[in-house]
C-alpha atoms as a PDB file:
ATOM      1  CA  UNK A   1      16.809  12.134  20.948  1.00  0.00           C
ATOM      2  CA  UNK A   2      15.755   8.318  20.712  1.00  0.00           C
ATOM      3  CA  UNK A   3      12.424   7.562  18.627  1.00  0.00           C
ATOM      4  CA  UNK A   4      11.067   3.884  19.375  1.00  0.00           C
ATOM      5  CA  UNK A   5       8.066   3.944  16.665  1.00  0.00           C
ATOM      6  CA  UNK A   6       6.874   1.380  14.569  1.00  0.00           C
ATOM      7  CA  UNK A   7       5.943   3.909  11.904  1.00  0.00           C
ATOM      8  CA  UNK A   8       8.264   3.978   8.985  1.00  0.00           C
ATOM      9  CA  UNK A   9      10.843   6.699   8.707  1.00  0.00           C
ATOM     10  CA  UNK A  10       8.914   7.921   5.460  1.00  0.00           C
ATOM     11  CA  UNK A  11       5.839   8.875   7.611  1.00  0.00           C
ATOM     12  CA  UNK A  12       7.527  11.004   9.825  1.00  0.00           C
ATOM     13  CA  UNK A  13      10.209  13.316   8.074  1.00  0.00           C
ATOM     14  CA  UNK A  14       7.729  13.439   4.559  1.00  0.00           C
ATOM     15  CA  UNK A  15       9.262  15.500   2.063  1.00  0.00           C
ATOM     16  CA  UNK A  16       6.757  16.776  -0.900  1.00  0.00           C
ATOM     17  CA  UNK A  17       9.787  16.882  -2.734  1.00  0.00           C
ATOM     18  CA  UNK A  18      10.964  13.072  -1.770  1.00  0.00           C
ATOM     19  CA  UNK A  19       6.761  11.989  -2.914  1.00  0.00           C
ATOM     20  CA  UNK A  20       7.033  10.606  -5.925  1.00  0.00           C
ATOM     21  CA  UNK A  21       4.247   8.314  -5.158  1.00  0.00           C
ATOM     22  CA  UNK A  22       0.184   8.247  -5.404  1.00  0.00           C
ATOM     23  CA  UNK A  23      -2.022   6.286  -3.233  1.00  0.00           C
ATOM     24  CA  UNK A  24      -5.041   4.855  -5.024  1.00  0.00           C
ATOM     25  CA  UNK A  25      -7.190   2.174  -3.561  1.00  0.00           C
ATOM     26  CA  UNK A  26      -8.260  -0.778  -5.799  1.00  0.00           C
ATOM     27  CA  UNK A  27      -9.237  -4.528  -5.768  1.00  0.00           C
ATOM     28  CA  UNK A  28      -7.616  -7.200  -5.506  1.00  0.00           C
ATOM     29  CA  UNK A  29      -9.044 -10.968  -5.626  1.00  0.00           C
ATOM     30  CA  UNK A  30     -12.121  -8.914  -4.685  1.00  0.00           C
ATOM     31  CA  UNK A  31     -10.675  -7.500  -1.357  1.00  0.00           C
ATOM     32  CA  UNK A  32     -10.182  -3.340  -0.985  1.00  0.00           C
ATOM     33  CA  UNK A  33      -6.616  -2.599  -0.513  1.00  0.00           C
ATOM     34  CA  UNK A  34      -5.043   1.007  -0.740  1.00  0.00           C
ATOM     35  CA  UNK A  35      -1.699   1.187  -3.526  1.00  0.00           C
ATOM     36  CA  UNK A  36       0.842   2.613  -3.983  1.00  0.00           C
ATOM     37  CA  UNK A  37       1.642   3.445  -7.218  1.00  0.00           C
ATOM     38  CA  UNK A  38       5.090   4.948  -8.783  1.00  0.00           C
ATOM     39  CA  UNK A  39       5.109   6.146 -12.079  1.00  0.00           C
ATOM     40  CA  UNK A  40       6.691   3.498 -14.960  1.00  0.00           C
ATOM     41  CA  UNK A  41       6.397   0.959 -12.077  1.00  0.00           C
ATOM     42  CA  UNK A  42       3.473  -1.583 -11.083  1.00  0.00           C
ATOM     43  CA  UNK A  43       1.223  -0.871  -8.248  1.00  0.00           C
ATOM     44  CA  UNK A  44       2.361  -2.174  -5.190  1.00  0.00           C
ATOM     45  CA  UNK A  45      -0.052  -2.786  -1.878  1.00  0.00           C
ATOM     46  CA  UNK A  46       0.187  -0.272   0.961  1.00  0.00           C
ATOM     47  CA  UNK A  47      -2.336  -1.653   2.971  1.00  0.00           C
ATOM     48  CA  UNK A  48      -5.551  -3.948   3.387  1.00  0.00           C
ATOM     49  CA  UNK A  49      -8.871  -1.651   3.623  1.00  0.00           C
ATOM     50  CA  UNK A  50     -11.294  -4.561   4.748  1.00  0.00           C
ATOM     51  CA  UNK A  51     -12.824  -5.107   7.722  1.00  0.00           C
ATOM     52  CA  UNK A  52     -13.624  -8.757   7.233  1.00  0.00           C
ATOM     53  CA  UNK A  53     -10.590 -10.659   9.178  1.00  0.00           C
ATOM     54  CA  UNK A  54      -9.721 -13.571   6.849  1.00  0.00           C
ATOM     55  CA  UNK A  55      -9.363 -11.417   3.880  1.00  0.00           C
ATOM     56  CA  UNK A  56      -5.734 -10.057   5.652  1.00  0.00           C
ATOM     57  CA  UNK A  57      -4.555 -13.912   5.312  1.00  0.00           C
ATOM     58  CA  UNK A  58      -4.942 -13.761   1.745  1.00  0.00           C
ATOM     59  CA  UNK A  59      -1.054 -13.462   0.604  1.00  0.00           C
ATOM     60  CA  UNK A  60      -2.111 -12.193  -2.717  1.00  0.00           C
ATOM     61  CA  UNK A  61      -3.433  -8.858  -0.643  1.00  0.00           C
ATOM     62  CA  UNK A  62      -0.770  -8.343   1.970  1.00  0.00           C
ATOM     63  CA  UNK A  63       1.144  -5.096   2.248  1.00  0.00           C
ATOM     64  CA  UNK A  64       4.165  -5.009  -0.178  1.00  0.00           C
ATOM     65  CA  UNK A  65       2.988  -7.368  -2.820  1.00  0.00           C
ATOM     66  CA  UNK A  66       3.679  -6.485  -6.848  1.00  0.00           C
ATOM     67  CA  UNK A  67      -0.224  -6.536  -8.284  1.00  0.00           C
ATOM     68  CA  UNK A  68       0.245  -7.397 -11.436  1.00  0.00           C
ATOM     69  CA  UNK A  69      -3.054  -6.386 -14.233  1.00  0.00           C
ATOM     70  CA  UNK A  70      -5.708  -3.878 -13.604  1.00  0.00           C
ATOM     71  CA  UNK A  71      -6.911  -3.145  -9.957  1.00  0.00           C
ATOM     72  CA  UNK A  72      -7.833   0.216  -9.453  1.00  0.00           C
ATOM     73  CA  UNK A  73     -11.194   1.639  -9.366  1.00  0.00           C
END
């Protein structure tokens, strides 16, 4: 079988044991974004949370950026 998706391979065979991740959502530049965050690692953007349109131009926010300093909640 032949799966055309543009979901990521993680989504759809999830493991608990392969999860070594948590999600968190935080601020960043002032914009809600969702993390992910592995442990001994920095938090890393999953995805932008805001509705307002220019805030997903930002490159600062955009999905797979390294935040560096304190951003969670």
């Amino acid at each position: 079988m032949i799966m055309y998706t543009p979901v990521p391979p993680e989504l759809l065979w999830f493991s608990e044991e392969n999860n070594k991740y948590q999600l968190l959502e935080g601020i960043v530049e002032g914009i809600p974004v969702q993390l992910r965050v592995v442990e001994g690692q920095l938090p890393i953007v999953e995805r932008v949370l805001s509705t307002e349109p220019g805030h997903f131009l930002n490159r600062n926010c955009q999905p797979g950026r390294v935040i560096k300093g304190d951003c969670t909640k």
